[in-house]
Structures are given as structure tokens and as C-alpha cells.
C-alpha atoms as a PDB file:
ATOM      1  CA  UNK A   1     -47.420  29.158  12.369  1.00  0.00           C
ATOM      2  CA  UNK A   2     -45.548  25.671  13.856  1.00  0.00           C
ATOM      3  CA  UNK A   3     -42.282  25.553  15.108  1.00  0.00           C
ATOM      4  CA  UNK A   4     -40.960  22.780  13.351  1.00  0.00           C
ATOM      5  CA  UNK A   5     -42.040  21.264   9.659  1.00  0.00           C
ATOM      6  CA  UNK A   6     -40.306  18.494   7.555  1.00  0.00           C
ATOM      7  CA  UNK A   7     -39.955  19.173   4.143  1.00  0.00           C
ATOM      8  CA  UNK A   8     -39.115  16.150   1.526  1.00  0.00           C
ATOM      9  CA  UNK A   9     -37.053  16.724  -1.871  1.00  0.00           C
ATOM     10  CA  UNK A  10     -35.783  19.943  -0.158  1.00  0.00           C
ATOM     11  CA  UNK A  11     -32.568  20.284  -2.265  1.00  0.00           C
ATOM     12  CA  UNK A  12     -34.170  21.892  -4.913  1.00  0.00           C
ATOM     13  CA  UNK A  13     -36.935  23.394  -6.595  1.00  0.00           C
ATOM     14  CA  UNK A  14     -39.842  23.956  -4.734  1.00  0.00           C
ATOM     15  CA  UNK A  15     -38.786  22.286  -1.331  1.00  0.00           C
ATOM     16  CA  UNK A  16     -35.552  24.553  -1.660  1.00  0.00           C
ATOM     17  CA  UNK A  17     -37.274  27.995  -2.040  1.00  0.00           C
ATOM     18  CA  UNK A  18     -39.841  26.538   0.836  1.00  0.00           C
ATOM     19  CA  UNK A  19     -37.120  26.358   3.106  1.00  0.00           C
ATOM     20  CA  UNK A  20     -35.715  29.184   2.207  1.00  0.00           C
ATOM     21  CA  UNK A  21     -38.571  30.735   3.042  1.00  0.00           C
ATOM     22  CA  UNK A  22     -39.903  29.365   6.034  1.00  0.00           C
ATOM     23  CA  UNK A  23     -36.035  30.165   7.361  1.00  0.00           C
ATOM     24  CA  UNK A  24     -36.837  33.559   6.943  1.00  0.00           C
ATOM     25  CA  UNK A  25     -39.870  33.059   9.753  1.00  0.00           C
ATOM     26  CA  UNK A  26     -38.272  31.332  11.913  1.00  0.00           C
ATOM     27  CA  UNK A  27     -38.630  27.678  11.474  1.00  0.00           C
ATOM     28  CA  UNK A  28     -37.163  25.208  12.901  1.00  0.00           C
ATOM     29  CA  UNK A  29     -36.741  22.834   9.116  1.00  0.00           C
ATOM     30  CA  UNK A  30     -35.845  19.498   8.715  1.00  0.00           C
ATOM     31  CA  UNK A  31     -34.710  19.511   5.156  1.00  0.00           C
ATOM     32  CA  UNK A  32     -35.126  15.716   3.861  1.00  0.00           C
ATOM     33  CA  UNK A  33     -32.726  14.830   1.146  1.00  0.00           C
ATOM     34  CA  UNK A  34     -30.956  11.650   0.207  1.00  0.00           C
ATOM     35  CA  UNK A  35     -27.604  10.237   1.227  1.00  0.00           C
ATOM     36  CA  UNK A  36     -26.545  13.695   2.317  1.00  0.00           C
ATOM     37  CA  UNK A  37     -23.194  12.754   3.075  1.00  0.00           C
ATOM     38  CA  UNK A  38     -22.643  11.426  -0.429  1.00  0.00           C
ATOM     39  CA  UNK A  39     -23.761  12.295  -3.950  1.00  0.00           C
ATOM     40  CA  UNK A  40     -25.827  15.247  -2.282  1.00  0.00           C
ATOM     41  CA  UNK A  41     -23.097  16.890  -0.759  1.00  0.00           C
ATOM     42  CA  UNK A  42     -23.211  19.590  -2.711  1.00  0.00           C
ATOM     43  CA  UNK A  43     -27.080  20.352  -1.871  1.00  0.00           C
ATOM     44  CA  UNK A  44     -27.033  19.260   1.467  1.00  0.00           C
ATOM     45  CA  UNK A  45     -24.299  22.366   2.193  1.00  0.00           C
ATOM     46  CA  UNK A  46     -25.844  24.728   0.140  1.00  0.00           C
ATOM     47  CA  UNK A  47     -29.160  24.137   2.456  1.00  0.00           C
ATOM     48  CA  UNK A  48     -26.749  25.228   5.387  1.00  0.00           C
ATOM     49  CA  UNK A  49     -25.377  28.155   3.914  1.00  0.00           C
ATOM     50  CA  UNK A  50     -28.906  29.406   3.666  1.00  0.00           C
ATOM     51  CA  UNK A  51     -29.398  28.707   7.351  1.00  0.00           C
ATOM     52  CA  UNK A  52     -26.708  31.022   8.432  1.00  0.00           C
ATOM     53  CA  UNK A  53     -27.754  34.568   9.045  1.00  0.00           C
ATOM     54  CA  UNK A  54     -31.288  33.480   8.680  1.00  0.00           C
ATOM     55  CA  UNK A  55     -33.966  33.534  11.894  1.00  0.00           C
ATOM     56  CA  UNK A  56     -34.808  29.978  11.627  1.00  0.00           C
ATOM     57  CA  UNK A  57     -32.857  26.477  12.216  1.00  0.00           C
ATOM     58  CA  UNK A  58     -32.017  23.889   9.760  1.00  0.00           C
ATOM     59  CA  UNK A  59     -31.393  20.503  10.373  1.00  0.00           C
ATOM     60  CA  UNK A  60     -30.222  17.942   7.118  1.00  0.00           C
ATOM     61  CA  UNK A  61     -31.536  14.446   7.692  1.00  0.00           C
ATOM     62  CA  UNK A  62     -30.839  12.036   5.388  1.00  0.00           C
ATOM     63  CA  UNK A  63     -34.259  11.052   4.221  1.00  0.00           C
ATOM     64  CA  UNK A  64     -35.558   8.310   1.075  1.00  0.00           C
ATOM     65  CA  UNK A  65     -39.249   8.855   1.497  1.00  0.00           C
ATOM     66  CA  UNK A  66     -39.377   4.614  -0.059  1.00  0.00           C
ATOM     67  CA  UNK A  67     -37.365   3.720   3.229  1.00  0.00           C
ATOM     68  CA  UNK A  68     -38.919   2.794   6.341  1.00  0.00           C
ATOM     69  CA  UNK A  69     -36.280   3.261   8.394  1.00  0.00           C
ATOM     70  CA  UNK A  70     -35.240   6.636   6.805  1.00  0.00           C
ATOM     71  CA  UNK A  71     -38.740   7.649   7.556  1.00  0.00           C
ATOM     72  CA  UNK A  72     -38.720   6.513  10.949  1.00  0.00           C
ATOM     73  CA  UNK A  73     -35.049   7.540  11.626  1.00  0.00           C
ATOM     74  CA  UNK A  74     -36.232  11.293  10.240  1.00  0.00           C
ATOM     75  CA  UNK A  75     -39.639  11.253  12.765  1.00  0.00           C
ATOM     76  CA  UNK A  76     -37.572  10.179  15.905  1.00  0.00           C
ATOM     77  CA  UNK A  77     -34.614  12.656  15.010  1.00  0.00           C
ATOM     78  CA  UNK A  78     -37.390  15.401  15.606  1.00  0.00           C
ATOM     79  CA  UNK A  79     -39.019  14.021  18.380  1.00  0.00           C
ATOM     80  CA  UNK A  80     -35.795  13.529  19.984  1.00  0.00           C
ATOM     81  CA  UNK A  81     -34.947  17.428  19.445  1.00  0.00           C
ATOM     82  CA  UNK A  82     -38.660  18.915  19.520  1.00  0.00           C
ATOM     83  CA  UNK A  83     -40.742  16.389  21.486  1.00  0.00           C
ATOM     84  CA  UNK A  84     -43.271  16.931  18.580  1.00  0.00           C
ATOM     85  CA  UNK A  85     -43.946  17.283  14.899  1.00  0.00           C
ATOM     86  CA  UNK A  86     -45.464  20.044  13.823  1.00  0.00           C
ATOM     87  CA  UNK A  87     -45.857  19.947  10.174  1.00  0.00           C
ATOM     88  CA  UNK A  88     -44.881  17.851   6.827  1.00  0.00           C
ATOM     89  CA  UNK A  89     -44.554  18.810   3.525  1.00  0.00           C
ATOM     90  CA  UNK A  90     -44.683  15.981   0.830  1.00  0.00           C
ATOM     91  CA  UNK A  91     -42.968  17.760  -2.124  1.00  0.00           C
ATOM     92  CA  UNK A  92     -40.166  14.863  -3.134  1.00  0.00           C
ATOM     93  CA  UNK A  93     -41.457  13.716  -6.766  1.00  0.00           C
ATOM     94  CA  UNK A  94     -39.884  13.410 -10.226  1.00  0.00           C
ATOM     95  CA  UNK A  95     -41.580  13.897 -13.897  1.00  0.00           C
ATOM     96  CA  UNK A  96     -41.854  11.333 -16.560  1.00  0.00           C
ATOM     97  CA  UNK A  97     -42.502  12.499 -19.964  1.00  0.00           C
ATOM     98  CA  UNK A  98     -42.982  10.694 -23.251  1.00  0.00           C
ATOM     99  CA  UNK A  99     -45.331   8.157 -24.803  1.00  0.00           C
ATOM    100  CA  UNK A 100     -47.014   6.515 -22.290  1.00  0.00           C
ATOM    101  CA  UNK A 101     -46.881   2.493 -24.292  1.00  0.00           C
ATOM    102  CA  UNK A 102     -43.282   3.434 -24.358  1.00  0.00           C
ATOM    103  CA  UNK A 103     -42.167   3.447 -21.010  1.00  0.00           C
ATOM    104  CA  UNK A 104     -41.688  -0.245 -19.288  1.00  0.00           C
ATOM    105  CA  UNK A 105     -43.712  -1.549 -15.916  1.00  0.00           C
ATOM    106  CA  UNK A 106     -40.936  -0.932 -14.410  1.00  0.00           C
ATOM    107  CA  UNK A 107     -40.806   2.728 -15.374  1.00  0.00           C
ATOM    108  CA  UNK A 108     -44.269   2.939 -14.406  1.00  0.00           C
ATOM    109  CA  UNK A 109     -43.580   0.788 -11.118  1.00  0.00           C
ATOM    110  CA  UNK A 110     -41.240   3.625  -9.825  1.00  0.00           C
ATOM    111  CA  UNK A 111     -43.361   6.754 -11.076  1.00  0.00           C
ATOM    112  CA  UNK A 112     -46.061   5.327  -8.715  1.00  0.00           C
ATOM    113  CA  UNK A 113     -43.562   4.859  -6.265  1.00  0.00           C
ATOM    114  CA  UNK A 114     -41.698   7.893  -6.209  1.00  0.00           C
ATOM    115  CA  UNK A 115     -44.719  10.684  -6.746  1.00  0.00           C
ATOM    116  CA  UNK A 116     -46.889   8.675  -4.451  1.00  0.00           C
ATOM    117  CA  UNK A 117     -46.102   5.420  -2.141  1.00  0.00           C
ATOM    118  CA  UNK A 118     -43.453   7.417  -0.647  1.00  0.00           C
ATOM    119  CA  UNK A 119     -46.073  10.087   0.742  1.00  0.00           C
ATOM    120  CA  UNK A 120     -47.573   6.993   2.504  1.00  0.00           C
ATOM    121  CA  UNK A 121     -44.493   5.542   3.480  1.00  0.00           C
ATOM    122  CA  UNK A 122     -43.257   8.869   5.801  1.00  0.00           C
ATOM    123  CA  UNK A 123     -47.244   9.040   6.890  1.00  0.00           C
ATOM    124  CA  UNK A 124     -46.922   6.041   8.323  1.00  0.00           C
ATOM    125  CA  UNK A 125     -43.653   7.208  10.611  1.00  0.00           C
ATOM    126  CA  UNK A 126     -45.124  10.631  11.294  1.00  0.00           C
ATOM    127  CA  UNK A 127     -48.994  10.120  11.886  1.00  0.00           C
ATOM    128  CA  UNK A 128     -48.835   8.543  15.420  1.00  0.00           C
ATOM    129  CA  UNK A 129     -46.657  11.039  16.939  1.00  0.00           C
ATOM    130  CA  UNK A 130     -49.307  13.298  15.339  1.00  0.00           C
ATOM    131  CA  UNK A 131     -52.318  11.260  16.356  1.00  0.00           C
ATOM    132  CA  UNK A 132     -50.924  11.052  20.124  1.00  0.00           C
ATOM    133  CA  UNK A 133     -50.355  14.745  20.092  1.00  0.00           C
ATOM    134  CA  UNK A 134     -53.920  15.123  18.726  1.00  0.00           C
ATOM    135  CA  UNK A 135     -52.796  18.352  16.117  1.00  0.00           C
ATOM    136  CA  UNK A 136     -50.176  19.012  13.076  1.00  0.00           C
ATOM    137  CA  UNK A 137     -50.563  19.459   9.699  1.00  0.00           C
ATOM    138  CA  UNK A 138     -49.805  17.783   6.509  1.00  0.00           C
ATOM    139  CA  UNK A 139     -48.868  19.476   3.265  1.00  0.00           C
ATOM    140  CA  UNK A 140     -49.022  18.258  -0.453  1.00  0.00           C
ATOM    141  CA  UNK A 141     -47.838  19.603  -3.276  1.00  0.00           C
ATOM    142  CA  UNK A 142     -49.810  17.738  -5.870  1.00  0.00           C
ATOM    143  CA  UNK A 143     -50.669  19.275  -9.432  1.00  0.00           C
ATOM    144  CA  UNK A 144     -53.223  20.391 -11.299  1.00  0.00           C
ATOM    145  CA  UNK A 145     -52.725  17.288 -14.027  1.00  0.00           C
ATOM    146  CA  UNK A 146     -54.325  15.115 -10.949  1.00  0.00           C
ATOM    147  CA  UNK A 147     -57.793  16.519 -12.316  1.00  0.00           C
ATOM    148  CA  UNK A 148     -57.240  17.611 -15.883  1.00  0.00           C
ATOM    149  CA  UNK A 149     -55.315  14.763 -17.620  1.00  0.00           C
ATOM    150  CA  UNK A 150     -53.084  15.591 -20.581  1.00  0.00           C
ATOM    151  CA  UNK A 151     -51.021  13.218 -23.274  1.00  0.00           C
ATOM    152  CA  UNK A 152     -47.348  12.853 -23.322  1.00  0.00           C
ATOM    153  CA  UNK A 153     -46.874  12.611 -19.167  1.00  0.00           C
ATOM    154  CA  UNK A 154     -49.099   9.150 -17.724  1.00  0.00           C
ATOM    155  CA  UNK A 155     -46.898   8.133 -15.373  1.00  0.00           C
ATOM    156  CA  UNK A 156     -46.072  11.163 -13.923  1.00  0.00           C
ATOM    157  CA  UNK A 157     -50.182  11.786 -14.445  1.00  0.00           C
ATOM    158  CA  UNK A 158     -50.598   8.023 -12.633  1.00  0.00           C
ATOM    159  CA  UNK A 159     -48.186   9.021  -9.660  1.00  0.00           C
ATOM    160  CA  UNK A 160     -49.710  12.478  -8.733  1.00  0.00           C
ATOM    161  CA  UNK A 161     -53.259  11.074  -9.114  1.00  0.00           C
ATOM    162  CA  UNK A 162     -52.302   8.407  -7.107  1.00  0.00           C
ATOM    163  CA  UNK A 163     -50.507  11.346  -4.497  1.00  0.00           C
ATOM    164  CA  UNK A 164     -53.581  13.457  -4.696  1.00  0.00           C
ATOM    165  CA  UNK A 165     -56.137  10.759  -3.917  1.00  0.00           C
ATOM    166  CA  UNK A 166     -53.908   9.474  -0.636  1.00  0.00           C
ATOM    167  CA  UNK A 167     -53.372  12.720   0.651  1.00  0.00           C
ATOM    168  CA  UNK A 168     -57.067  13.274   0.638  1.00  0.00           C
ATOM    169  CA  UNK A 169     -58.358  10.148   1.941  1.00  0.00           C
ATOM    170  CA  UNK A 170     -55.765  10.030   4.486  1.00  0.00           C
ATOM    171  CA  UNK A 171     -57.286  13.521   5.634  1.00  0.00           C
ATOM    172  CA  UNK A 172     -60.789  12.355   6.320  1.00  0.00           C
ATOM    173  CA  UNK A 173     -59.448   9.554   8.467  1.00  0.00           C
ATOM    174  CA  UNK A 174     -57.199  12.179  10.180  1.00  0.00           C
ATOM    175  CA  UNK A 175     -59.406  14.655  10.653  1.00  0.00           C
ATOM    176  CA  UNK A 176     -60.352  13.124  13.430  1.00  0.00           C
ATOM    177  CA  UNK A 177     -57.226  12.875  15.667  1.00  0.00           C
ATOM    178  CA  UNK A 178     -57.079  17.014  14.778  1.00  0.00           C
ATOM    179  CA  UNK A 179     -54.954  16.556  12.042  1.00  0.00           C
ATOM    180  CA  UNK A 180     -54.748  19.013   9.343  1.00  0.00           C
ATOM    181  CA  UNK A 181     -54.712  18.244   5.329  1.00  0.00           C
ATOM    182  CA  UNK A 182     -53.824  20.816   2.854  1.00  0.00           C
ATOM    183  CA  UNK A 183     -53.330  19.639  -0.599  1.00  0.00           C
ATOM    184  CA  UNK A 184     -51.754  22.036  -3.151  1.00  0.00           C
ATOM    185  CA  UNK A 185     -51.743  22.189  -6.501  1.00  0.00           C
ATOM    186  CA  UNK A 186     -49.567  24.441  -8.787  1.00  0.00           C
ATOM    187  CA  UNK A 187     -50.349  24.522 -12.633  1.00  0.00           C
ATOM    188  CA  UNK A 188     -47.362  24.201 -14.996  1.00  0.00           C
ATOM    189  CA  UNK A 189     -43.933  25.475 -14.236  1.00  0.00           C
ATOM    190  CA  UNK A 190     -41.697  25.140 -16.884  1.00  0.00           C
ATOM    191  CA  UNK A 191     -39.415  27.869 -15.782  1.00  0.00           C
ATOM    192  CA  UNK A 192     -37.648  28.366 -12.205  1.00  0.00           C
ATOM    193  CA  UNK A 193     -37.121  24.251 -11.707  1.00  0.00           C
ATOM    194  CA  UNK A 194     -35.110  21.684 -12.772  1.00  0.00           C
ATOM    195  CA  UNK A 195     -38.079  18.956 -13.106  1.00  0.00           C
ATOM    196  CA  UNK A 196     -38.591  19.313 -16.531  1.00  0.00           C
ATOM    197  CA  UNK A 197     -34.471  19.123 -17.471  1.00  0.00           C
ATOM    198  CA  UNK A 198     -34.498  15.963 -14.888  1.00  0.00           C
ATOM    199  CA  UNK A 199     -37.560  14.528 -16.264  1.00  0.00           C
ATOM    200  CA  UNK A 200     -37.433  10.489 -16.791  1.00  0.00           C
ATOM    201  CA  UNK A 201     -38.056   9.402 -20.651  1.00  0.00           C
ATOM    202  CA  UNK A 202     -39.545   6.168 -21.874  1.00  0.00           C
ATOM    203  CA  UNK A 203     -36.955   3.198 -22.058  1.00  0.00           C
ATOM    204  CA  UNK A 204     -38.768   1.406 -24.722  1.00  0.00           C
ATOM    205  CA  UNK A 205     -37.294   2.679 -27.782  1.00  0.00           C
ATOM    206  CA  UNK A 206     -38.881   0.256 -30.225  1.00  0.00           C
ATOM    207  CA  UNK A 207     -42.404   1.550 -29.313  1.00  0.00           C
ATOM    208  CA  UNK A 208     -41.458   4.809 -29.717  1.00  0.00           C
ATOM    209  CA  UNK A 209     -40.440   4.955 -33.009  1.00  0.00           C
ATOM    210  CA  UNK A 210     -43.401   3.128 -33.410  1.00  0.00           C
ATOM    211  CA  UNK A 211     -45.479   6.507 -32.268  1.00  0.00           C
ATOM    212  CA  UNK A 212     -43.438   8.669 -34.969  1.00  0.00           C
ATOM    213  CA  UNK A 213     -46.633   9.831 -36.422  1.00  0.00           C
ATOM    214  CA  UNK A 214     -47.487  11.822 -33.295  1.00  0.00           C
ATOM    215  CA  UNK A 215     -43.701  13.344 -33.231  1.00  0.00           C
ATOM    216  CA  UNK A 216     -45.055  16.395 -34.544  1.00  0.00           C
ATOM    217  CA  UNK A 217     -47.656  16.842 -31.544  1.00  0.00           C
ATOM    218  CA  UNK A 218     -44.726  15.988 -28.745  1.00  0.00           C
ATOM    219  CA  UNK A 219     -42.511  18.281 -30.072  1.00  0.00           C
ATOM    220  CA  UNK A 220     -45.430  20.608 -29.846  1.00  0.00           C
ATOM    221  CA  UNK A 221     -45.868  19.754 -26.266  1.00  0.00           C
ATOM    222  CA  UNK A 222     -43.033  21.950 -24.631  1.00  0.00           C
ATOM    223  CA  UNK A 223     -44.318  24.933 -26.984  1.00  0.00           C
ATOM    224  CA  UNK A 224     -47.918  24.418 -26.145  1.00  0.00           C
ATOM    225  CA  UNK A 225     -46.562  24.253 -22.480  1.00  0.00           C
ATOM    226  CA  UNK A 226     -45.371  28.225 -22.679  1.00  0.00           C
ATOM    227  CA  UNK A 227     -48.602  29.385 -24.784  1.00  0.00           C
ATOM    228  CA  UNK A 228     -50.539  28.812 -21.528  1.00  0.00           C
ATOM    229  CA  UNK A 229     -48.692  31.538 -19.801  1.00  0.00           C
ATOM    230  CA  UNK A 230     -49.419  34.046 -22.403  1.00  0.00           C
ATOM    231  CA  UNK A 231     -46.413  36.348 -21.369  1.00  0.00           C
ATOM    232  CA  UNK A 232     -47.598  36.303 -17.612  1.00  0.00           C
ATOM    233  CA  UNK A 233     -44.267  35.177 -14.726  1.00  0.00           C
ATOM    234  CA  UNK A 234     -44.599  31.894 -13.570  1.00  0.00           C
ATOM    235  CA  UNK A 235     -42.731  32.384 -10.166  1.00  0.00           C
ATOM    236  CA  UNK A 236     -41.982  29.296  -8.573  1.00  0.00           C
ATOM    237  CA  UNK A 237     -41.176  31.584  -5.054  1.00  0.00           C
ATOM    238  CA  UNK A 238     -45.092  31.400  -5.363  1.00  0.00           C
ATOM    239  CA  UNK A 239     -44.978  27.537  -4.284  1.00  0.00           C
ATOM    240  CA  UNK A 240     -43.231  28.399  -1.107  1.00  0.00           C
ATOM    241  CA  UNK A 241     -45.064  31.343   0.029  1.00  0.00           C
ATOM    242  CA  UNK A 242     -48.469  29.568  -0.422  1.00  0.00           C
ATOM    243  CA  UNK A 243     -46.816  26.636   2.211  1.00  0.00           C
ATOM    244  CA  UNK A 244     -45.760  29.869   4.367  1.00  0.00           C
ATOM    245  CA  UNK A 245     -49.324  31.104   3.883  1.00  0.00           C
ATOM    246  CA  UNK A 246     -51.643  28.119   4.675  1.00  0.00           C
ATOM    247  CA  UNK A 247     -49.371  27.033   7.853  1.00  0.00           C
ATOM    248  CA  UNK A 248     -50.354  30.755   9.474  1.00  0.00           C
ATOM    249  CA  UNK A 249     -54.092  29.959   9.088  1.00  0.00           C
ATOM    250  CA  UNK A 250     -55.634  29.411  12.165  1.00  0.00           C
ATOM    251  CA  UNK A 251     -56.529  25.672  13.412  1.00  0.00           C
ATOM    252  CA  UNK A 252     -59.300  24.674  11.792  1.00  0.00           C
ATOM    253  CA  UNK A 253     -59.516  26.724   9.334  1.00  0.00           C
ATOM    254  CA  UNK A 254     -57.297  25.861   7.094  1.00  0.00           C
ATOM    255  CA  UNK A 255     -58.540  24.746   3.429  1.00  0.00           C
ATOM    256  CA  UNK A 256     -58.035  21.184   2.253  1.00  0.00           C
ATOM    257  CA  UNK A 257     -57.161  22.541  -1.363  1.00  0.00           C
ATOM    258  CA  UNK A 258     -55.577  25.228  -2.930  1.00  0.00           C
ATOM    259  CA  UNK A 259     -54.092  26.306  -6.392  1.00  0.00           C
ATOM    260  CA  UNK A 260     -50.586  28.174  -7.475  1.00  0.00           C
ATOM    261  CA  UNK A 261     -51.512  28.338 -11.554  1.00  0.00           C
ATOM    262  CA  UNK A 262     -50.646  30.962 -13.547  1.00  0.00           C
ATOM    263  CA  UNK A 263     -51.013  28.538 -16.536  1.00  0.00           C
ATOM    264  CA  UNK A 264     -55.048  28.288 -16.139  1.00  0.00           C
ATOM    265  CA  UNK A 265     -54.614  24.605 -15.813  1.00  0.00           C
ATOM    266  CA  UNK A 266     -58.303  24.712 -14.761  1.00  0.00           C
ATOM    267  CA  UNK A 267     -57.970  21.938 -11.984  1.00  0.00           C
ATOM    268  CA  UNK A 268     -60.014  24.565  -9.651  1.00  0.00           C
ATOM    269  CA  UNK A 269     -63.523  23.894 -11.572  1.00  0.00           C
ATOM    270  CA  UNK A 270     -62.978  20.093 -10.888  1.00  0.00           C
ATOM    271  CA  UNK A 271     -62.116  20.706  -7.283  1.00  0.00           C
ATOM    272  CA  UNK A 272     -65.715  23.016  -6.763  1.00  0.00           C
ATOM    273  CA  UNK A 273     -67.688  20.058  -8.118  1.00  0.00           C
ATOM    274  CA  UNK A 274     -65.954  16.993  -6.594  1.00  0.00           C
ATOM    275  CA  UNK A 275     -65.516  19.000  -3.170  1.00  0.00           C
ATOM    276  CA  UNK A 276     -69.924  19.476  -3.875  1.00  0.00           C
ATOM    277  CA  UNK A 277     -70.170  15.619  -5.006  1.00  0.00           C
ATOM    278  CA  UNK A 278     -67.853  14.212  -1.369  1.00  0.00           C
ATOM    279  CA  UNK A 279     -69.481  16.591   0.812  1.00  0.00           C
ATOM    280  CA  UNK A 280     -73.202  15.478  -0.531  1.00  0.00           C
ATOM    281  CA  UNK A 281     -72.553  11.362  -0.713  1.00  0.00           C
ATOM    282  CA  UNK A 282     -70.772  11.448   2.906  1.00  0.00           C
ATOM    283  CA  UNK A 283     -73.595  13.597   4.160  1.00  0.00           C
ATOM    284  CA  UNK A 284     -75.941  11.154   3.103  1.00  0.00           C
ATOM    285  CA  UNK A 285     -74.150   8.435   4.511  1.00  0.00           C
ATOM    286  CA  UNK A 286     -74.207  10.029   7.715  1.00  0.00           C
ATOM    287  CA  UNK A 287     -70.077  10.673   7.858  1.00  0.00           C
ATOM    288  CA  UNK A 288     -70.012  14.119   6.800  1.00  0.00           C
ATOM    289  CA  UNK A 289     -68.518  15.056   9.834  1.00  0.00           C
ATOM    290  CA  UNK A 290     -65.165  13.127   8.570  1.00  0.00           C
ATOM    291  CA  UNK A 291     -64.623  15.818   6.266  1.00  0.00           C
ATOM    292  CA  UNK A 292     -63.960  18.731   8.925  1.00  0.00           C
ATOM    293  CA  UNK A 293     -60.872  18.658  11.436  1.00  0.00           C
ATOM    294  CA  UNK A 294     -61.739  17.773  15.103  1.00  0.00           C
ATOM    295  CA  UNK A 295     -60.341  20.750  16.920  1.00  0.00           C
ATOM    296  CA  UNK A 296     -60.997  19.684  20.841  1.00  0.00           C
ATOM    297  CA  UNK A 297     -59.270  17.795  23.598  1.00  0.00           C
ATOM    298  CA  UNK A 298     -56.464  15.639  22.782  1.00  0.00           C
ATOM    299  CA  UNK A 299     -55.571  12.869  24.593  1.00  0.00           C
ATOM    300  CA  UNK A 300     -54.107  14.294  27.589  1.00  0.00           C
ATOM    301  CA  UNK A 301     -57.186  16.394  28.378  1.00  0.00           C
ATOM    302  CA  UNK A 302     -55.886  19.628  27.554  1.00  0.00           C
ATOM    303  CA  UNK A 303     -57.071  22.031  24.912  1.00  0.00           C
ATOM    304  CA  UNK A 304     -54.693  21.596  21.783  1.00  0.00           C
END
């Protein structure tokens, strides 16, 4: 288990009950929210009331994962404290539901940026610290509608593709440096979070009157939603714990996907064959060992 971890969007939902959690073991947490001084008062001192008492530290930084100096400011405030950064977990997102014609480029624009770019954006301020450190370990919480595709959600679909395919390509490239990837991906959750009551709807109201024949199917949607569950809990706690879980695996043997779905999204039967298909064409190629995390000597000639 690290000492320290970053967690983005950690005012709620899943980032909240993962710090919550990782409190309990004794984390030191960097909970990432924006302007915490201002319209996120209110979440920035509940996240302190949960520190007291607890065996872990918490530490608010005021974090917009699009701003490259909040990124930066975030990765030096932990340096500064820890001398090194153990762990990051991308979880800051937000839905989009609704016709996809109907919402504008705009729309679009900022689902790719908000579910995805901004992943990149902290990368970019955490990786060499990382990289000179030769270990730590990068979490995403990605979904299972990057690999089966539904109607009534593209941009939100668009961003976490997006998400899912630069958390993974960033791993292979940081595999090498000793780097850990884990990418997980939770099924539907329509209970226990407030994405789906925060969810962004299409601006362009002319085009979606212009769908009204498929009104009956989208109000289906949110129905269809709960039939997957078929009276089983959908616990989002489960999020957290499987963040608390795959940060105690050993180095190196951590896996580079894993599923929280009690809605039998079925994203797991795509991951066996495309995890088949990458290790297979990279073998050929003669790179296969870019898939596997370099656990030796960093750069000060010491064992990590």
C-alpha cells in the first residue's frame, strides 16, 4: 500500500467514499476538488470532517484537472510535503445523456475534455516525478460503456473511450520507467451517486423534438437501466474498496484491468479478447515486453 495518493473529483461520489476509505488505512490523501475556497466550500469541509478521528491525513488542494498550473501546483504541493508521489486516481468526470445529434460541438468539445483531456493534463504534471522516482501507480476509473456502446449517452460514451484508450496507452509507455496502470471499470450505478441527477442534457432543443419518435425508448432508458440489476445492491462503497484493493497488490503484479459490475455490463468478454489481440500484435512486433511493468533499478541505482 503507498503512503500518499491523489484522488481527482474527490467531493463526491466515488472519489468521496475512496477517500473515505483509504483514510481508514492510513493514507496520506490529497483530495483534488475545485476552487475549494469558494463554491466548494461546503465539500471541501465535509472532506475534513472525515479526516478527523480517522488514521490517515487529508490534505484539500484546489485542483481543475483542464489547468496546467492547478495540475502542477497539486504535484509540487506533494512533493514539497512527501518528496514523492505515490499514487493517482483519475476519477473527476461528468455524464451527458440525451440524443447524441442534439447536443452542440461545444457540448461534445467539453465531454471530451472533462472525462478525458484532463486525465492527460495531471499526467503530464505527475509522470516525471514518477519517471525520476522510477515506481507509482496510476488509477482509472473508466466504465464499462468504453467497450459495450449504448444509445442515449455518446458523449459521455466519446469521453470515457477516449479516457480508457489514454490510460492504456500511456501504460505501455510507462511501464517502462516502473510505473503502474490499473484501469477500472464499474458497470452502471444508478443508485449511491449523484452523476446521473448532475448529468449534462443536449442544448439543441430543435433537434430534439426532432427525435420525438424515439421518446418512448429514452424514457425507457432509466427503466431499462434498473432491469439490469435484477434486485441485486449496486454498492458504490464497492468502487472504493477495489482502489483500496489493487493499491495493496504487490509491485508488479498488479492487473492493468479490472471490473466493479453488478449490472452485467459485459465489458469483461471484450477486455479477454482485446487483452489476447494487444498481447499477440506487440509480440509479433517484437515490443511485447512494453506491456509488463519494469520492476528493477531506478535511476539512482537502488532497488525500488
Amino acid at each position: 500500500m503507498p503512503d500518499n495518493i491523489l484522488i481527482t473529483g474527490a467531493g463526491s461520489g466515488f472519489g468521496l467514499l475512496t477517500v473515505q476509505t483509504l483514510l481508514g488505512k492510513g493514507l496520506t490523501i490529497y483530495a483534488g476538488i475545485r476552487d475549494p475556497q469558494g463554491r466548494n466550500a461546503e465539500k471541501a469541509a465535509n472532506l475534513q470532517r472525515l479526516a478527523k478521528g480517522s488514521d490517515g491525513e487529508l490534505v484539500v488542494v484546489d485542483l481543475d484537472v483542464l489547468d496546467e498550473a492547478d495540475c502542477r501546483a497539486a504535484a509540487d504541493t506533494i512533493m514539497a510535503r512527501d518528496g514523492r508521489i505515490d499514487a493517482v486516481f483519475h476519477n473527476a468526470g461528468h455524464l451527458y445523456i440525451g440524443y447524441t445529434e442534439a447536443f452542440t460541438p461545444d457540448q461534445l468539445s467539453e465531454a471530451f475534455r472533462s472525462n478525458a483531456l484532463g486525465a492527460h493534463v495531471l499526467n503530464r504534471a505527475v509522470l516525471p516525478f514518477m519517471r525520476a522516482a522510477g515506481r507509482g501507480t496510476l488509477i482509472y476509473n473508466s466504465s464499462g460503456s468504453a467497450r459495450v456502446i449504448g444509445p442515449f449517452m455518446g458523449p459521455y460514451v466519446l469521453g470515457k473511450m477516449a479516457f480508457d484508450a489514454l490510460a492504456e496507452a500511456t501504460a505501455y509507455e510507462a511501464n517502462a520507467f516502473g510505473i503502474e496502470t490499473v484501469i477500472i471499470m464499474p458497470g452502471a450505478f444508478t443508485q449511491g451517486t449523484s452523476h446521473f441527477d448532475t448529468h449534462a442534457a443536449p442544448q439543441d432543443a430543435e433537434v430534439v423534438r426532432a427525435y420525438a419518435r424515439l421518446q418512448p425508448d429514452f424514457d425507457q432508458y432509466g427503466p431499462g437501466l434498473e432491469q439490469l440489476f435484477e434486485g441485486r445492491d449496486q454498492p458504490p462503497q464497492a468502487v472504493a474498496d477495489e482502489v483500496a484493493r489493487v493499491l495493496a497488490i504487490p509491485r508488479g503484479q498488479k492487473p492493468l484491468r479490472t471490473e466493479v459490475d453488478f449490472s452485467e455490463w459485459g465489458a469483461g468478454v471484450c477486455n479477454v479478447v482485446a487483452e489476447y489481440e494487444t498481447a499477440r500484435l506487440w509480440g509479433n512486433m517484437g515490443l511485447g515486453h512494453l506491456l509488463r511493468v519494469a520492476i528493477g533499478q531506478d535511476e539512482s541505482g537502488e532497488q525500488p
